[in-house]
PDB file of N, CA and C in Angstrom:
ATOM      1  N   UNK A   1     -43.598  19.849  71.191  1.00  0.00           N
ATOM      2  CA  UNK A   1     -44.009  21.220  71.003  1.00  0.00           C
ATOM      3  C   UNK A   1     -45.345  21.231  70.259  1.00  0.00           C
ATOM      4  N   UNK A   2     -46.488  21.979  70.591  1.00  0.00           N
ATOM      5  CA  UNK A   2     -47.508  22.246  69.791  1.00  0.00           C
ATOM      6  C   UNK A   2     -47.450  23.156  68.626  1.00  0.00           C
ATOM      7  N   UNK A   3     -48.547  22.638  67.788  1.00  0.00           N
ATOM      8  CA  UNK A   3     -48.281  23.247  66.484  1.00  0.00           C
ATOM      9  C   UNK A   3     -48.314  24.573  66.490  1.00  0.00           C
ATOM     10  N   UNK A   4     -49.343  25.273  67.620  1.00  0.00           N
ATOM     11  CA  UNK A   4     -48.846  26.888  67.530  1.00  0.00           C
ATOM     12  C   UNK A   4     -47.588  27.339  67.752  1.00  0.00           C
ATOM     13  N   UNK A   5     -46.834  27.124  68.872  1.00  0.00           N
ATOM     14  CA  UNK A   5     -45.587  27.448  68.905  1.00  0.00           C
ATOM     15  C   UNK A   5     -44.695  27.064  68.009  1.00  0.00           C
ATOM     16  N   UNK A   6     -44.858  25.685  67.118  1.00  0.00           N
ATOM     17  CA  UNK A   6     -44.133  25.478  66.013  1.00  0.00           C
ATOM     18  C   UNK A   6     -43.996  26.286  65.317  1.00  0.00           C
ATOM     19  N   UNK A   7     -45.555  26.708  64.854  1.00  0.00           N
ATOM     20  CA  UNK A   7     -45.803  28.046  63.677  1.00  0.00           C
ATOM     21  C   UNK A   7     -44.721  29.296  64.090  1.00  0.00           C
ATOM     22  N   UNK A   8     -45.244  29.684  65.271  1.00  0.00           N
ATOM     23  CA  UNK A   8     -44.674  30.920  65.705  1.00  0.00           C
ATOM     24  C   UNK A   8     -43.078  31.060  65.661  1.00  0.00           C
ATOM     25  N   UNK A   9     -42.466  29.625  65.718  1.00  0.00           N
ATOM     26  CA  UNK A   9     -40.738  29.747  66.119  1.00  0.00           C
ATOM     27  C   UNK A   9     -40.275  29.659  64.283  1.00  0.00           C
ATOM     28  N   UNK A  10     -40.991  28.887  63.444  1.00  0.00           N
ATOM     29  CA  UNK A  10     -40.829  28.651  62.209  1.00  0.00           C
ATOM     30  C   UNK A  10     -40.673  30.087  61.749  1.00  0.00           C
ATOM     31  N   UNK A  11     -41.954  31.049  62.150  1.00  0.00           N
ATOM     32  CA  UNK A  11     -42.004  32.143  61.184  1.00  0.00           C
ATOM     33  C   UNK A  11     -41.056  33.070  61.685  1.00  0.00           C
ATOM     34  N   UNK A  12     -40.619  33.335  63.001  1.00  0.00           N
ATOM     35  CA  UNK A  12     -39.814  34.180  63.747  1.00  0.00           C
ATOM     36  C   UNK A  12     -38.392  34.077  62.973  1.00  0.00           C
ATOM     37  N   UNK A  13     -38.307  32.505  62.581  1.00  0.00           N
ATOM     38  CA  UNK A  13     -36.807  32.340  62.120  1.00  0.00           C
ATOM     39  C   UNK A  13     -36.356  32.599  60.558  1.00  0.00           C
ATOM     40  N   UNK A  14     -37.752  32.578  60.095  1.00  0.00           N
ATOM     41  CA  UNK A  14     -37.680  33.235  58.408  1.00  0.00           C
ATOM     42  C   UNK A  14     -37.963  34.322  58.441  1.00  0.00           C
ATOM     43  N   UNK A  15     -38.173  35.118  58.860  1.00  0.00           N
ATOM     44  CA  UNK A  15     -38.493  36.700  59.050  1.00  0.00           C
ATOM     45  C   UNK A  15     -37.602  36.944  59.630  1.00  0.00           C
ATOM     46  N   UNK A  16     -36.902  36.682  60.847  1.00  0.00           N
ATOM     47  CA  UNK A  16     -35.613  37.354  61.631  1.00  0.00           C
ATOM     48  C   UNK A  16     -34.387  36.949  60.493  1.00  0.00           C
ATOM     49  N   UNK A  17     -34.620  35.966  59.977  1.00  0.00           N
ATOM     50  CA  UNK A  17     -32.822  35.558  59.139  1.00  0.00           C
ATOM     51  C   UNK A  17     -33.278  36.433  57.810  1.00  0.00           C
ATOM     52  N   UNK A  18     -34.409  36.841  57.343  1.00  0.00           N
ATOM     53  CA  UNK A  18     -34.379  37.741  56.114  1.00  0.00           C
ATOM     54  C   UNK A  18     -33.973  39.114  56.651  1.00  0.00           C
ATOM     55  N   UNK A  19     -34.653  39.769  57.741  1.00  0.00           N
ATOM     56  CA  UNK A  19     -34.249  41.005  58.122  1.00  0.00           C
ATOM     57  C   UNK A  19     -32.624  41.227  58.547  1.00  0.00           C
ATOM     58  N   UNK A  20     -32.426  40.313  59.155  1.00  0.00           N
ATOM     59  CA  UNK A  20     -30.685  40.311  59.320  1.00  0.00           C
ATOM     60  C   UNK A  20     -30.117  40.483  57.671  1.00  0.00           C
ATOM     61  N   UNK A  21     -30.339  40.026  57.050  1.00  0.00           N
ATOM     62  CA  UNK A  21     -29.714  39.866  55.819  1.00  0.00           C
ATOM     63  C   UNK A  21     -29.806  40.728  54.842  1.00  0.00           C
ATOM     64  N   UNK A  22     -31.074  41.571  54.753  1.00  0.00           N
ATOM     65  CA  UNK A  22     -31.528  42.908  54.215  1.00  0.00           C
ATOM     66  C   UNK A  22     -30.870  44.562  54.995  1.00  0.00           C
ATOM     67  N   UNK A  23     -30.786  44.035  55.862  1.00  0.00           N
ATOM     68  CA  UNK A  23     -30.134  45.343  56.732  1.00  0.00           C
ATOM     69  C   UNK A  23     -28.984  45.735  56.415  1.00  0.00           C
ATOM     70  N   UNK A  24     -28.629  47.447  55.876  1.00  0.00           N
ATOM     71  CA  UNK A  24     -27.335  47.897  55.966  1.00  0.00           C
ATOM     72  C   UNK A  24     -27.351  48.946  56.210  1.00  0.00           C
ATOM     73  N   UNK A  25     -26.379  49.885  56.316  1.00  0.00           N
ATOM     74  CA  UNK A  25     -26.401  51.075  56.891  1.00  0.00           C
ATOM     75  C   UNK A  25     -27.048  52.441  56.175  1.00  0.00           C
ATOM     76  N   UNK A  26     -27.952  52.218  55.281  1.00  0.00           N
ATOM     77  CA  UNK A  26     -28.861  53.208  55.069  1.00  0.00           C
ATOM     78  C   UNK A  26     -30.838  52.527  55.429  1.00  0.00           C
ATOM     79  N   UNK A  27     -31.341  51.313  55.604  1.00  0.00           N
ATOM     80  CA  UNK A  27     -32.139  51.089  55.576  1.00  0.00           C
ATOM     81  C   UNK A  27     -32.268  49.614  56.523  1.00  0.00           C
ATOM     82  N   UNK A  28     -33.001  49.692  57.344  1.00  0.00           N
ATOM     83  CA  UNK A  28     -33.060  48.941  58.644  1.00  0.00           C
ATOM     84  C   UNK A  28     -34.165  47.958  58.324  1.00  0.00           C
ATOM     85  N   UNK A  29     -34.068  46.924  58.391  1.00  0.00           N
ATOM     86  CA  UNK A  29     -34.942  45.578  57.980  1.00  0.00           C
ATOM     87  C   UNK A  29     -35.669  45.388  59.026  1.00  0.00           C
ATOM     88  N   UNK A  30     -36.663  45.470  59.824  1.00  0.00           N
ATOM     89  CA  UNK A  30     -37.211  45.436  61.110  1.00  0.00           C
ATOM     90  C   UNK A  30     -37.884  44.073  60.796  1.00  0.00           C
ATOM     91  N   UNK A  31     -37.593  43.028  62.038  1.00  0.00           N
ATOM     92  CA  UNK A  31     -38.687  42.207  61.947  1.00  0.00           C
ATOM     93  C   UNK A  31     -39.520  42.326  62.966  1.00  0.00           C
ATOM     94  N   UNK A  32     -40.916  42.413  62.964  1.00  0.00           N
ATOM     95  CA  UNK A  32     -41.986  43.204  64.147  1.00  0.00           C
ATOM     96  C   UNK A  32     -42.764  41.524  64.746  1.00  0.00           C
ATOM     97  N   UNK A  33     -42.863  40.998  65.825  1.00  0.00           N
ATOM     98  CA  UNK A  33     -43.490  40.189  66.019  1.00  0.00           C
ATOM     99  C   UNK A  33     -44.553  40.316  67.247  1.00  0.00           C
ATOM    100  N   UNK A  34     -45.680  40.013  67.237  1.00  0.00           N
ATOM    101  CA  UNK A  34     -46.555  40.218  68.005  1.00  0.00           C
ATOM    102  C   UNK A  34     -47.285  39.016  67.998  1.00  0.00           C
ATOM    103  N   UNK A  35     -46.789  38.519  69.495  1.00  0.00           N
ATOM    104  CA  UNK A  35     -46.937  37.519  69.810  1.00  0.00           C
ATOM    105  C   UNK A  35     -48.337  36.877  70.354  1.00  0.00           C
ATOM    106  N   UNK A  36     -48.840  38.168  71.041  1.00  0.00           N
ATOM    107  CA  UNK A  36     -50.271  37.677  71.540  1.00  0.00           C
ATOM    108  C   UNK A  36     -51.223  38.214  70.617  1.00  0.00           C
ATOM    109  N   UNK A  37     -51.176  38.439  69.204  1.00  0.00           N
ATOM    110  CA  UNK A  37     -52.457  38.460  68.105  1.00  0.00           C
ATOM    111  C   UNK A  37     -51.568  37.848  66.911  1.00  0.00           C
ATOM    112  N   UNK A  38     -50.450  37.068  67.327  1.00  0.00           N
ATOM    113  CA  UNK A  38     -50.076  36.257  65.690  1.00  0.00           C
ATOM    114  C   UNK A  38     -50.124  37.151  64.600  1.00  0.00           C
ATOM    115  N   UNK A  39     -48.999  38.422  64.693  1.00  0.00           N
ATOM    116  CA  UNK A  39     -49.078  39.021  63.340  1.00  0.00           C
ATOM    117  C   UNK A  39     -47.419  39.274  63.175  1.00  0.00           C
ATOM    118  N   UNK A  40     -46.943  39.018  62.154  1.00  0.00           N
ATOM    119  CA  UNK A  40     -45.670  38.803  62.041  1.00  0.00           C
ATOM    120  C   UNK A  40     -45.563  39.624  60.634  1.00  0.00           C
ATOM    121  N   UNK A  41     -44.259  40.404  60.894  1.00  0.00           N
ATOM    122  CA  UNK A  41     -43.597  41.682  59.683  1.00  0.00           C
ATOM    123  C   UNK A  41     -42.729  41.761  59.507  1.00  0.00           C
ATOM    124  N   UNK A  42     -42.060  42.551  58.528  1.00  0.00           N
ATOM    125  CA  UNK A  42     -40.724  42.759  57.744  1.00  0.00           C
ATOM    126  C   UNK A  42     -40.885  44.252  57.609  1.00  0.00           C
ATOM    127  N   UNK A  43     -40.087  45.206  58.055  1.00  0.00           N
ATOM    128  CA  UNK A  43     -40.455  46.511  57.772  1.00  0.00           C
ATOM    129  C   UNK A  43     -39.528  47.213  57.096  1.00  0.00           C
ATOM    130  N   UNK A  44     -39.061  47.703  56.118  1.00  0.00           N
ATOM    131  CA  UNK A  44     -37.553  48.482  55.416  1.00  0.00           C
ATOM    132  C   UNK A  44     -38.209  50.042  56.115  1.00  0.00           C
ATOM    133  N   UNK A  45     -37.025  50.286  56.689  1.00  0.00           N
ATOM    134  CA  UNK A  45     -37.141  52.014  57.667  1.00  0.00           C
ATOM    135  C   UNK A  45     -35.928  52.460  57.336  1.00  0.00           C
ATOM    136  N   UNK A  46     -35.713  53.405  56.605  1.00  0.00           N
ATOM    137  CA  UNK A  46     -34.589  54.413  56.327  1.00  0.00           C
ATOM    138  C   UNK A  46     -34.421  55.201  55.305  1.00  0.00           C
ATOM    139  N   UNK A  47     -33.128  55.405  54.460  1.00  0.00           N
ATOM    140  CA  UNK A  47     -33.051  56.531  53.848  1.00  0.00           C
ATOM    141  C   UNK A  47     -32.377  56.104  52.615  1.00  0.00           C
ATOM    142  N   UNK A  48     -32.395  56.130  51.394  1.00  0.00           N
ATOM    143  CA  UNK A  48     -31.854  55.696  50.377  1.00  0.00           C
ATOM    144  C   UNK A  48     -31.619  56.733  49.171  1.00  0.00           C
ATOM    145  N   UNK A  49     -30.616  57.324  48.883  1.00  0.00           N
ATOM    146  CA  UNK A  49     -30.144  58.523  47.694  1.00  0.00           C
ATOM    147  C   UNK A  49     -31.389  59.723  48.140  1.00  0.00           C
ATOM    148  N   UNK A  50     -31.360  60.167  49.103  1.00  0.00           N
ATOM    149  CA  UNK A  50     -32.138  61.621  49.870  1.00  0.00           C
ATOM    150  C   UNK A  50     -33.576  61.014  49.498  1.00  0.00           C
ATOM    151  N   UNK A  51     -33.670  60.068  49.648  1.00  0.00           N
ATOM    152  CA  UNK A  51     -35.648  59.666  49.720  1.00  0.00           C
ATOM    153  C   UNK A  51     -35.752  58.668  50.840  1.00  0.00           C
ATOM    154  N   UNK A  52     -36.918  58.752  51.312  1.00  0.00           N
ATOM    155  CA  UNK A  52     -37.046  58.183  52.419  1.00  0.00           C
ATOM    156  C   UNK A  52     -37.723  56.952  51.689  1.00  0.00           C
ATOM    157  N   UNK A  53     -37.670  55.506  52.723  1.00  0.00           N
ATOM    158  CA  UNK A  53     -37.527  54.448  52.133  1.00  0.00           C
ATOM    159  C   UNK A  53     -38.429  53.880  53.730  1.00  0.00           C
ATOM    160  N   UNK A  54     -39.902  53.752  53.430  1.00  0.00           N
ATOM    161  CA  UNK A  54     -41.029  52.518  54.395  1.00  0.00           C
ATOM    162  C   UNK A  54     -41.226  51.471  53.806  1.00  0.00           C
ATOM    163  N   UNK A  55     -41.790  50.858  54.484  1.00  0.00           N
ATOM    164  CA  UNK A  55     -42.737  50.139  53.910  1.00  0.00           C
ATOM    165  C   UNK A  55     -43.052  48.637  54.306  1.00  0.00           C
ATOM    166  N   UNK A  56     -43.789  47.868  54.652  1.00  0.00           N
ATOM    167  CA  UNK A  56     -44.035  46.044  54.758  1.00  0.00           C
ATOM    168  C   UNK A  56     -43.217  45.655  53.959  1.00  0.00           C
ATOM    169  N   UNK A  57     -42.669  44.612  53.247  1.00  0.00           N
ATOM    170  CA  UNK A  57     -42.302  43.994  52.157  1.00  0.00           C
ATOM    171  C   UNK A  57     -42.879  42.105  52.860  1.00  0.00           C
ATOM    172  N   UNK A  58     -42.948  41.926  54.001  1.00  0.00           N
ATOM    173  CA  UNK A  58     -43.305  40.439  54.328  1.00  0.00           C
ATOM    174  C   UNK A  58     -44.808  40.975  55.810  1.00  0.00           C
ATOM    175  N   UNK A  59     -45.702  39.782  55.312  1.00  0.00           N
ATOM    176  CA  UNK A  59     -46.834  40.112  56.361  1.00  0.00           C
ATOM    177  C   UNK A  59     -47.255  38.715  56.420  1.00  0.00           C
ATOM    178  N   UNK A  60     -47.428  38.149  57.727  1.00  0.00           N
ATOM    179  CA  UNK A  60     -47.723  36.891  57.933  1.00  0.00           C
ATOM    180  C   UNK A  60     -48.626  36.699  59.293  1.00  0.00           C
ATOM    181  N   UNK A  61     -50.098  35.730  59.251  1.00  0.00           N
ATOM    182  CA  UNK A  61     -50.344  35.775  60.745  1.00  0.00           C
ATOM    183  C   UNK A  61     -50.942  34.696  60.773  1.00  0.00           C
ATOM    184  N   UNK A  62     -51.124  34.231  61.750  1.00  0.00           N
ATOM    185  CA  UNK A  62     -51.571  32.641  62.063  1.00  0.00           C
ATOM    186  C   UNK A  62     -52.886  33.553  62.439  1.00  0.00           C
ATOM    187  N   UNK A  63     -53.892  32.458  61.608  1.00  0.00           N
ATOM    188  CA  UNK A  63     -55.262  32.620  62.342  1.00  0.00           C
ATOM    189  C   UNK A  63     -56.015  31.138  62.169  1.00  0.00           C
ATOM    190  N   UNK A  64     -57.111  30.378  63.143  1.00  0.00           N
ATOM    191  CA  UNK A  64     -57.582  29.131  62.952  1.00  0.00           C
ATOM    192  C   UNK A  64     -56.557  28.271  62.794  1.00  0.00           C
ATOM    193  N   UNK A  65     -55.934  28.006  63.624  1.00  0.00           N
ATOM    194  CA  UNK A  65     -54.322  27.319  63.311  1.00  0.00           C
ATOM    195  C   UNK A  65     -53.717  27.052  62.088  1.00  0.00           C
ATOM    196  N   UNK A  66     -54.018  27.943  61.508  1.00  0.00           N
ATOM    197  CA  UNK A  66     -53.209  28.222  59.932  1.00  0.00           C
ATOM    198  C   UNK A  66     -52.271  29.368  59.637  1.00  0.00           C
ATOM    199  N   UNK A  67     -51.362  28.895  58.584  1.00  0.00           N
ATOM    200  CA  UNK A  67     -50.144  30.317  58.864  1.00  0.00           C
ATOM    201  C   UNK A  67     -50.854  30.881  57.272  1.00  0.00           C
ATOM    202  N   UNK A  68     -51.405  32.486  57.624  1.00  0.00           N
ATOM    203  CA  UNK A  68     -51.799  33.109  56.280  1.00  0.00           C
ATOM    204  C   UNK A  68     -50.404  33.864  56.040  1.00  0.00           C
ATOM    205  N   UNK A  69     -50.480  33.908  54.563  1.00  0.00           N
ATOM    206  CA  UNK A  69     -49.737  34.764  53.775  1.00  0.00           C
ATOM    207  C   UNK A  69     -50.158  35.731  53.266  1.00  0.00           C
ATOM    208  N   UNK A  70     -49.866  36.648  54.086  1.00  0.00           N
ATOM    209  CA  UNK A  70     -50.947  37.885  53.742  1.00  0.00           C
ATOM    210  C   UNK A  70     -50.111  38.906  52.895  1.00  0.00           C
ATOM    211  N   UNK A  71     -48.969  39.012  52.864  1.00  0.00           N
ATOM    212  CA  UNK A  71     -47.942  40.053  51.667  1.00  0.00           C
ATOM    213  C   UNK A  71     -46.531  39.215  51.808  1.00  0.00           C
ATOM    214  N   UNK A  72     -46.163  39.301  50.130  1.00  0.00           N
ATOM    215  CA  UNK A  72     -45.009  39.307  49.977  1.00  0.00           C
ATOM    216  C   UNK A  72     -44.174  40.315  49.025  1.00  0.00           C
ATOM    217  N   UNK A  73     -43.352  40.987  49.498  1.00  0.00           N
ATOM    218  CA  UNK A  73     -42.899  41.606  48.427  1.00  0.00           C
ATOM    219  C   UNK A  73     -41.871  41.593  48.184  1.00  0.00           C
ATOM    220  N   UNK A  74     -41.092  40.316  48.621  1.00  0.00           N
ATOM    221  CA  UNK A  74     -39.620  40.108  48.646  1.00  0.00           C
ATOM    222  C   UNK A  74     -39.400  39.061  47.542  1.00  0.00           C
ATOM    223  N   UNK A  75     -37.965  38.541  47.485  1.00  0.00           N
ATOM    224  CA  UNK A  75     -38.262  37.469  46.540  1.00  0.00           C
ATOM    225  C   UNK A  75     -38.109  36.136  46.779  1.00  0.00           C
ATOM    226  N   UNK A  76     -38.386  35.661  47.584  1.00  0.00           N
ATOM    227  CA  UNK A  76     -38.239  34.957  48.290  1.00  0.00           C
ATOM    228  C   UNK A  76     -39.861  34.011  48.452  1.00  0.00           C
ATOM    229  N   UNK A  77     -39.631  32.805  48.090  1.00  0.00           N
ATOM    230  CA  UNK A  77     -40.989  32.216  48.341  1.00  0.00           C
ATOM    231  C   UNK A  77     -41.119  31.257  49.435  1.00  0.00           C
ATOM    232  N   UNK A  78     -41.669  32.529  50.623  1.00  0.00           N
ATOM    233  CA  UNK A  78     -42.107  32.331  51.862  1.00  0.00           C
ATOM    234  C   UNK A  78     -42.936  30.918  52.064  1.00  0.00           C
ATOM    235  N   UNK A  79     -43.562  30.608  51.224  1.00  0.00           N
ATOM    236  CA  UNK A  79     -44.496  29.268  51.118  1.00  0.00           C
ATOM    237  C   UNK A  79     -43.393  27.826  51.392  1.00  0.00           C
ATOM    238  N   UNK A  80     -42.683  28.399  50.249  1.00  0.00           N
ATOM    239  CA  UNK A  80     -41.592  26.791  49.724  1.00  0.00           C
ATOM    240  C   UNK A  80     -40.777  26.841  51.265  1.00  0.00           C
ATOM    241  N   UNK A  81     -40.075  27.891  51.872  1.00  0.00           N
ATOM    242  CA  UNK A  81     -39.585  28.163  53.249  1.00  0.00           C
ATOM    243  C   UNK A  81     -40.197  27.194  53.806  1.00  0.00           C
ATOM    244  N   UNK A  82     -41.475  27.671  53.926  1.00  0.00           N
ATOM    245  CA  UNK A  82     -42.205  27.365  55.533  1.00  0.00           C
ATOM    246  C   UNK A  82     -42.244  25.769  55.177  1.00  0.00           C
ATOM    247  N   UNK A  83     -42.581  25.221  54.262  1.00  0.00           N
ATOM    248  CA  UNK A  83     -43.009  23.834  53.988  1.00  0.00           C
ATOM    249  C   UNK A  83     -41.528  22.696  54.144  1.00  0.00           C
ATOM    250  N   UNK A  84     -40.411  23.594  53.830  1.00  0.00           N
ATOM    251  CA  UNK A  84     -39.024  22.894  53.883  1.00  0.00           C
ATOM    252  C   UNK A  84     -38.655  22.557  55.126  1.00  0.00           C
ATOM    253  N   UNK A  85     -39.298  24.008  56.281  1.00  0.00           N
ATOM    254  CA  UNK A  85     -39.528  23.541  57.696  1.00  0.00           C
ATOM    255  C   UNK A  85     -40.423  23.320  58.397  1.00  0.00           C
ATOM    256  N   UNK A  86     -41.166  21.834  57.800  1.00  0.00           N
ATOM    257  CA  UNK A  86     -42.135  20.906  58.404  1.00  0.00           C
ATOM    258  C   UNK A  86     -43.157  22.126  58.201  1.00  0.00           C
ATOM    259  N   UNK A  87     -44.011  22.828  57.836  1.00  0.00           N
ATOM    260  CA  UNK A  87     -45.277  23.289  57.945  1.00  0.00           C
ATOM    261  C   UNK A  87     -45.830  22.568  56.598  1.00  0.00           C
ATOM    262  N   UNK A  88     -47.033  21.561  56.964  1.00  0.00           N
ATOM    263  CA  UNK A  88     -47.577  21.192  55.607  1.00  0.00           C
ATOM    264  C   UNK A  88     -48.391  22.370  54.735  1.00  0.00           C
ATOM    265  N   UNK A  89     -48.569  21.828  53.585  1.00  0.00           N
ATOM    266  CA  UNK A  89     -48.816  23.237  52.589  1.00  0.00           C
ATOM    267  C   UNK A  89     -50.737  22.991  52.970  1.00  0.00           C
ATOM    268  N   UNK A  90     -51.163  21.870  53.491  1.00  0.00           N
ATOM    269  CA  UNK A  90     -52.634  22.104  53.911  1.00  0.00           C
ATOM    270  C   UNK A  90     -52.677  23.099  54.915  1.00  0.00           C
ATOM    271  N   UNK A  91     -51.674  23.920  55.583  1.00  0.00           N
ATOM    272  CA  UNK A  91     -51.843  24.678  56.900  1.00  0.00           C
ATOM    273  C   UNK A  91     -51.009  25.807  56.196  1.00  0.00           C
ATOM    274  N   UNK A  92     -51.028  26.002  54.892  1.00  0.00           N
ATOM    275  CA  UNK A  92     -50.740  27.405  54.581  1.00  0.00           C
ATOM    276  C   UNK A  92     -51.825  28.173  53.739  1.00  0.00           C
ATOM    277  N   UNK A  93     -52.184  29.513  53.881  1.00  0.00           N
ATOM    278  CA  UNK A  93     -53.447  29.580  53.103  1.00  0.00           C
ATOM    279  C   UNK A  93     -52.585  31.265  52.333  1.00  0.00           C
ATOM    280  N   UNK A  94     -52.721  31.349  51.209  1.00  0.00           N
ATOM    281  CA  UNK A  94     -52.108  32.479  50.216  1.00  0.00           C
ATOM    282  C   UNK A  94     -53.490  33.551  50.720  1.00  0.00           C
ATOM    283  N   UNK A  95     -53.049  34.169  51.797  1.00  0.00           N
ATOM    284  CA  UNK A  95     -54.361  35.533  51.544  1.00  0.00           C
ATOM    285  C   UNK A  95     -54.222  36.514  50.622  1.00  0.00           C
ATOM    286  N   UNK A  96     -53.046  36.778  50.081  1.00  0.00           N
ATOM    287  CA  UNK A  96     -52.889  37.517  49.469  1.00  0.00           C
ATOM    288  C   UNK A  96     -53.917  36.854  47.861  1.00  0.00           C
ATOM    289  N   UNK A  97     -54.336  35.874  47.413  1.00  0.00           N
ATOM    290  CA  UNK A  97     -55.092  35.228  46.877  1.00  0.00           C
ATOM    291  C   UNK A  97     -56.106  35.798  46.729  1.00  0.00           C
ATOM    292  N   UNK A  98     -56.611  35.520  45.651  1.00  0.00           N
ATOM    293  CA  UNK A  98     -58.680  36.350  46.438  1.00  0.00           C
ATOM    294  C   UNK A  98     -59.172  34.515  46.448  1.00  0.00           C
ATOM    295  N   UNK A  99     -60.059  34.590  47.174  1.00  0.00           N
ATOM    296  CA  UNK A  99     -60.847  33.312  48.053  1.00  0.00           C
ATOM    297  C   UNK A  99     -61.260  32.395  46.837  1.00  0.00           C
ATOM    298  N   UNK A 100     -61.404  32.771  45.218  1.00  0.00           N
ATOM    299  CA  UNK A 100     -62.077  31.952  44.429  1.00  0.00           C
ATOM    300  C   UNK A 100     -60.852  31.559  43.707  1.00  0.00           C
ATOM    301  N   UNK A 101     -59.494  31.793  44.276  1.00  0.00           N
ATOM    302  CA  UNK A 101     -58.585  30.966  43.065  1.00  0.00           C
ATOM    303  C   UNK A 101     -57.872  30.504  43.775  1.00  0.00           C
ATOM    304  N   UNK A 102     -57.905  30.393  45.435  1.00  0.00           N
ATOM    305  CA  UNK A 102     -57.263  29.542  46.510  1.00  0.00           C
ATOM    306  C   UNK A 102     -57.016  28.308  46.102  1.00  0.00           C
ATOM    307  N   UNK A 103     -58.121  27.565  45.646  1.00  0.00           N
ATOM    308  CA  UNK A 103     -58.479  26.692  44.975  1.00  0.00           C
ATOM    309  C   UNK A 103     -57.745  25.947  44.418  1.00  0.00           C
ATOM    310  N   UNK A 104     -57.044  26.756  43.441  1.00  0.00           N
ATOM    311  CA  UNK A 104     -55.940  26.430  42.587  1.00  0.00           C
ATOM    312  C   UNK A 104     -54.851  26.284  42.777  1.00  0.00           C
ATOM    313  N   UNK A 105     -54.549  26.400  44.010  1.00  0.00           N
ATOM    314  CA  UNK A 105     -52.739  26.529  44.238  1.00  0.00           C
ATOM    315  C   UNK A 105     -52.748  25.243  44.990  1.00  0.00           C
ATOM    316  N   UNK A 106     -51.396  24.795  45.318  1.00  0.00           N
ATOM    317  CA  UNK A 106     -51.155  23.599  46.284  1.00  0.00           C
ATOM    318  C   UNK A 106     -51.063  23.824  47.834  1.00  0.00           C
ATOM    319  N   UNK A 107     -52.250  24.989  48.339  1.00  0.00           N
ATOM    320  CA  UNK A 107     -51.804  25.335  49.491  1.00  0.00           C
ATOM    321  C   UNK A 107     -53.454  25.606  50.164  1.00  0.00           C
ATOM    322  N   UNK A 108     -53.988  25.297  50.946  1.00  0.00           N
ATOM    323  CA  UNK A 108     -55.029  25.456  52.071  1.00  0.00           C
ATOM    324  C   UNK A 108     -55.870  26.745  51.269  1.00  0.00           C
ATOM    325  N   UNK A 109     -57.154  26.675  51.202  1.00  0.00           N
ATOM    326  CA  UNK A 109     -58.462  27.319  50.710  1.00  0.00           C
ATOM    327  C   UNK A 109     -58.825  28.544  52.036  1.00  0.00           C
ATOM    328  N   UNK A 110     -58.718  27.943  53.387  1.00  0.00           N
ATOM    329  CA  UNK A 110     -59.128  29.011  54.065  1.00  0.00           C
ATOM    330  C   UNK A 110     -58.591  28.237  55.123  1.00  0.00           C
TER     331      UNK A 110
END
């Protein structure tokens, strides 16, 4: 298998097994995948004590054959995931980062 489709089946399966697992009967865990621009989501859609309840909580997209981490707002560290299933941490880049402290982490600059 090539490394894009690796990426793509890796992230499908940590994003689909979190949304299964977040889902109950007031608020729907959507996992959104879009396959031909590599942008991968987590969406909470519903209703919680009469307030309505949106929002991303996971945003991920392969660009330059690298998997960016572009939001997390779960608790869950999407990084340590991806690396447990074979993605080396040189092919993960923290966008959520700003570009001058990339640097610093154990994970891909750009």
């Amino acid at each position: 298998m090539d490394k894009l489709n690796f990426y793509r089946e890796v992230i499908q399966k940590i994003l689909g097994d979190y949304s299964e697992r977040r889902s109950d009967e007031n608020i729907e865990s959507q996992a959104i995948f879009d396959l031909k621009r590599d942008h991968y989501q987590v969406v909470n859609v519903g209703w919680e004590n009469g307030k309505r309840v949106y929002g991303c909580v996971l945003h991920l997209d392969i660009k330059n054959d690298k998997i960016w981490l572009q939001y997390n707002g779960t608790e869950i560290d999407i990084g340590q995931e991806l690396v447990e299933l074979g993605v080396p941490k040189t092919e993960i880049v923290l966008g959520f980062q700003a570009p001058h402290r990339r640097q610093y982490t154990d994970y891909a600059v750009s």
